[in-house]
Protein backbone atom coordinates (compact mmCIF):
# COMPACT_ATOMS: atom_id res chain seq x y z
CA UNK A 1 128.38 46.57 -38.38
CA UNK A 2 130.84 44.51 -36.97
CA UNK A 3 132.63 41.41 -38.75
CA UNK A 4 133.28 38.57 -36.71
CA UNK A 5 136.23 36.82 -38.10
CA UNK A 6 136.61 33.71 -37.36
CA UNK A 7 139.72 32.46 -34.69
CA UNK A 8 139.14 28.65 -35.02
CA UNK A 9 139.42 26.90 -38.89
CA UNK A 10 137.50 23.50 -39.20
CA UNK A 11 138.02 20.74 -41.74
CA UNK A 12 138.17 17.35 -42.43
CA UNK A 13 140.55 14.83 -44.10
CA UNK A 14 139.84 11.31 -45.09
CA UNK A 15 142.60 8.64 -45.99
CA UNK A 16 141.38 4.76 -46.68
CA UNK A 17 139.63 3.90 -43.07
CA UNK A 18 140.04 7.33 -41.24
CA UNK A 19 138.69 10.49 -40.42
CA UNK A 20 140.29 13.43 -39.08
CA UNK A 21 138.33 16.41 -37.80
CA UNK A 22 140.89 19.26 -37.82
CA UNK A 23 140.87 22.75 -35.71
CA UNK A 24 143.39 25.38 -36.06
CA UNK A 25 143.41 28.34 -33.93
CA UNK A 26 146.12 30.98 -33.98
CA UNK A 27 148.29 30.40 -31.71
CA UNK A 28 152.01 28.92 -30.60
CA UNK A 29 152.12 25.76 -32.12
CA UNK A 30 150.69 23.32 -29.38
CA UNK A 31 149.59 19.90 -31.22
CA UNK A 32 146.41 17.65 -29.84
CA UNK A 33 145.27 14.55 -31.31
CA UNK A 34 142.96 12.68 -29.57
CA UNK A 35 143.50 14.57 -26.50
CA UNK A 36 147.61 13.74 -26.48
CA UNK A 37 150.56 15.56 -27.85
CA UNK A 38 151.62 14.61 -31.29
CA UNK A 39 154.33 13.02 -30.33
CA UNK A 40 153.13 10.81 -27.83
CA UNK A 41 149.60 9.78 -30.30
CA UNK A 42 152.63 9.23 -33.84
CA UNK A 43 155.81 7.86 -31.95
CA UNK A 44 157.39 7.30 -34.82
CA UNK A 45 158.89 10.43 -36.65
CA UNK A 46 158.51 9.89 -40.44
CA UNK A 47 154.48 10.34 -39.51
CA UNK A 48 155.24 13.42 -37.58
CA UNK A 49 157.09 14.79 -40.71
CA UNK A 50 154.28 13.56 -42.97
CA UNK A 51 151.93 15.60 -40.63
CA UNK A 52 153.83 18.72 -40.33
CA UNK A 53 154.14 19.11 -43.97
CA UNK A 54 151.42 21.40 -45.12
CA UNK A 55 153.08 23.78 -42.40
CA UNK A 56 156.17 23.67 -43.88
CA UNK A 57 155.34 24.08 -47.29
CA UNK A 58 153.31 27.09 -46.26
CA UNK A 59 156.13 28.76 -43.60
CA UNK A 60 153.45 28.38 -40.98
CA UNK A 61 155.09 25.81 -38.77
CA UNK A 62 154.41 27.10 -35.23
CA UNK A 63 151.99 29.65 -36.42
CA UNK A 64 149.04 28.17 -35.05
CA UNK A 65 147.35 25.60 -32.39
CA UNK A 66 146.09 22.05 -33.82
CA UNK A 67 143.74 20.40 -32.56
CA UNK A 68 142.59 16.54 -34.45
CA UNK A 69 140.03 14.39 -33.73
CA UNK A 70 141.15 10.89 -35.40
CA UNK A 71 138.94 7.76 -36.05
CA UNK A 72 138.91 4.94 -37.88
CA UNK A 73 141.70 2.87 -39.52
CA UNK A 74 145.71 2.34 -38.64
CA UNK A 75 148.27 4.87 -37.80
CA UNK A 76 149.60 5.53 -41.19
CA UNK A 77 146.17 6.21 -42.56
CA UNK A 78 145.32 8.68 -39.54
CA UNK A 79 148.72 10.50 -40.15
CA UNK A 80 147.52 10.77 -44.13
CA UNK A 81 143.99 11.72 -43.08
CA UNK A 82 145.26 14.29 -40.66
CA UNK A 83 147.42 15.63 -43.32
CA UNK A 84 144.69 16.49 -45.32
CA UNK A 85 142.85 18.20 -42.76
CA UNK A 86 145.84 20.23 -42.06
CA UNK A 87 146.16 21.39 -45.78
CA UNK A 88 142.13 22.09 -46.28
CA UNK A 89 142.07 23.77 -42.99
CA UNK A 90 145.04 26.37 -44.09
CA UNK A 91 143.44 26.93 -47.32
CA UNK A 92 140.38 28.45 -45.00
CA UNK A 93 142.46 30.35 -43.22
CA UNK A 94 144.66 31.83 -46.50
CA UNK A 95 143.51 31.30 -49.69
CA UNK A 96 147.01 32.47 -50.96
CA UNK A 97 148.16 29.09 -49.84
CA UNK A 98 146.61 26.79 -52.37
CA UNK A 99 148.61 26.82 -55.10
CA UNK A 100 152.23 26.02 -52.68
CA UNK A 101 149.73 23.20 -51.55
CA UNK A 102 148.47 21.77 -54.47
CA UNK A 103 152.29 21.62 -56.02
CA UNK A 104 153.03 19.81 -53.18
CA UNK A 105 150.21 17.50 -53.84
CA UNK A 106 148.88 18.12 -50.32
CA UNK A 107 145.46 18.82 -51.66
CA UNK A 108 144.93 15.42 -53.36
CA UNK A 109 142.45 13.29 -51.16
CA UNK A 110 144.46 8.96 -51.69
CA UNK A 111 141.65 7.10 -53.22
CA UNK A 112 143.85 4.20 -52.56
CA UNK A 113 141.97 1.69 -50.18
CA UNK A 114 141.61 -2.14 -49.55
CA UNK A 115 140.00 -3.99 -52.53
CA UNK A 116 137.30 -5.95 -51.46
CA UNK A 117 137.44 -9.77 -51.07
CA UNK A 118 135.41 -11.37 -54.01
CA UNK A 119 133.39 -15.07 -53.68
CA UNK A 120 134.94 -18.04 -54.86
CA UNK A 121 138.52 -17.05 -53.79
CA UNK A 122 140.49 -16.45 -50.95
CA UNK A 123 141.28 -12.57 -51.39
CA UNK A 124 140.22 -9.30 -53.61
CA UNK A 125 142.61 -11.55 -56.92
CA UNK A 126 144.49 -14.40 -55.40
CA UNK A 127 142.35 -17.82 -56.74
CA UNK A 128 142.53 -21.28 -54.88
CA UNK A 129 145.07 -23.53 -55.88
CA UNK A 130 144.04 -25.21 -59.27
CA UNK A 131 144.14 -28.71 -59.76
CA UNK A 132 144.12 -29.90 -63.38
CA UNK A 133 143.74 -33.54 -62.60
C-alpha cells in the first residue's frame, strides 16, 4: 500500500471583509496572489513583512511556493487574511510549528470588524447634534 502524501497544503484565512484561499507547495519561494507577484499585488512593504511573517517565525522563508486567492475587503485586511492562511496552512504541513505560531499570535483569527450603523443616528455611536431648546 502506497501513501500518497500530499505536495500542495490548502487553507483559508479571514480578516474583517476578506478571504484568502491559501496553497503552499514545496518549492523555491515564488509568491502569487491573485495571479501577480507579491510585490506587485502589496506595493507597500510593511504588508509584505506582515505577510511573510509566519515564514519567518517558522525558518521556512523560501521553503515553499504560495499561491493566494484574495477577495473581499481593502488591502490591509487581505494582507491580515492572507497571513492567516499562511500560518494555518504551515500548521498542515508541520504540526511542530504551532506552538512558534501561536506565541507569535499568528494563529489568532482579528474579530475586529466595522460596527454596524444603528437607526436614529448618523454612525455605529456618533448621535445627531442635540438641541436643548
Amino acid at each position: 500500500m502506497i501513501l500518497d502524501v500530499p505536495t500542495k497544503f490548502h487553507a483559508v484565512g479571514r480578516r474583517k471583509t476578506s478571504v484568502a484561499r491559501v496553497y503552499l507547495r514545496s518549492g523555491s519561494g515564488k509568491w502569487e496572489v491573485n495571479g501577480r507577484t507579491l510585490g506587485d499585488y502589496f506595493p507597500r512593504s510593511s504588508l509584505v513583512q506582515l505577510i511573510q511573517q509566519p515564514f519567518t517565525v517558522t525558518d521556512t522563508l523560501g521553503a515553499f511556493d504560495v499561491k493566494a486567492n484574495v477577495t473581499g475587503g481593502g488591502v490591509t485586511g487581505q494582507a491580515g487574511a492572507l497571513r492567516l492562511g499562511i500560518a494555518r496552512a504551515l500548521l498542515v504541513v508541520d504540526e511542530q510549528h504551532r506552538k512558534k505560531l501561536r506565541e507569535s499570535g499568528l494563529l489568532t483569527r482579528d474579530a475586529r470588524a466595522v460596527e454596524r450603523k444603528k437607526p436614529g443616528q448618523p454612525g455605529a455611536r456618533k448621535r445627531f447634534q442635540f438641541s436643548k431648546r
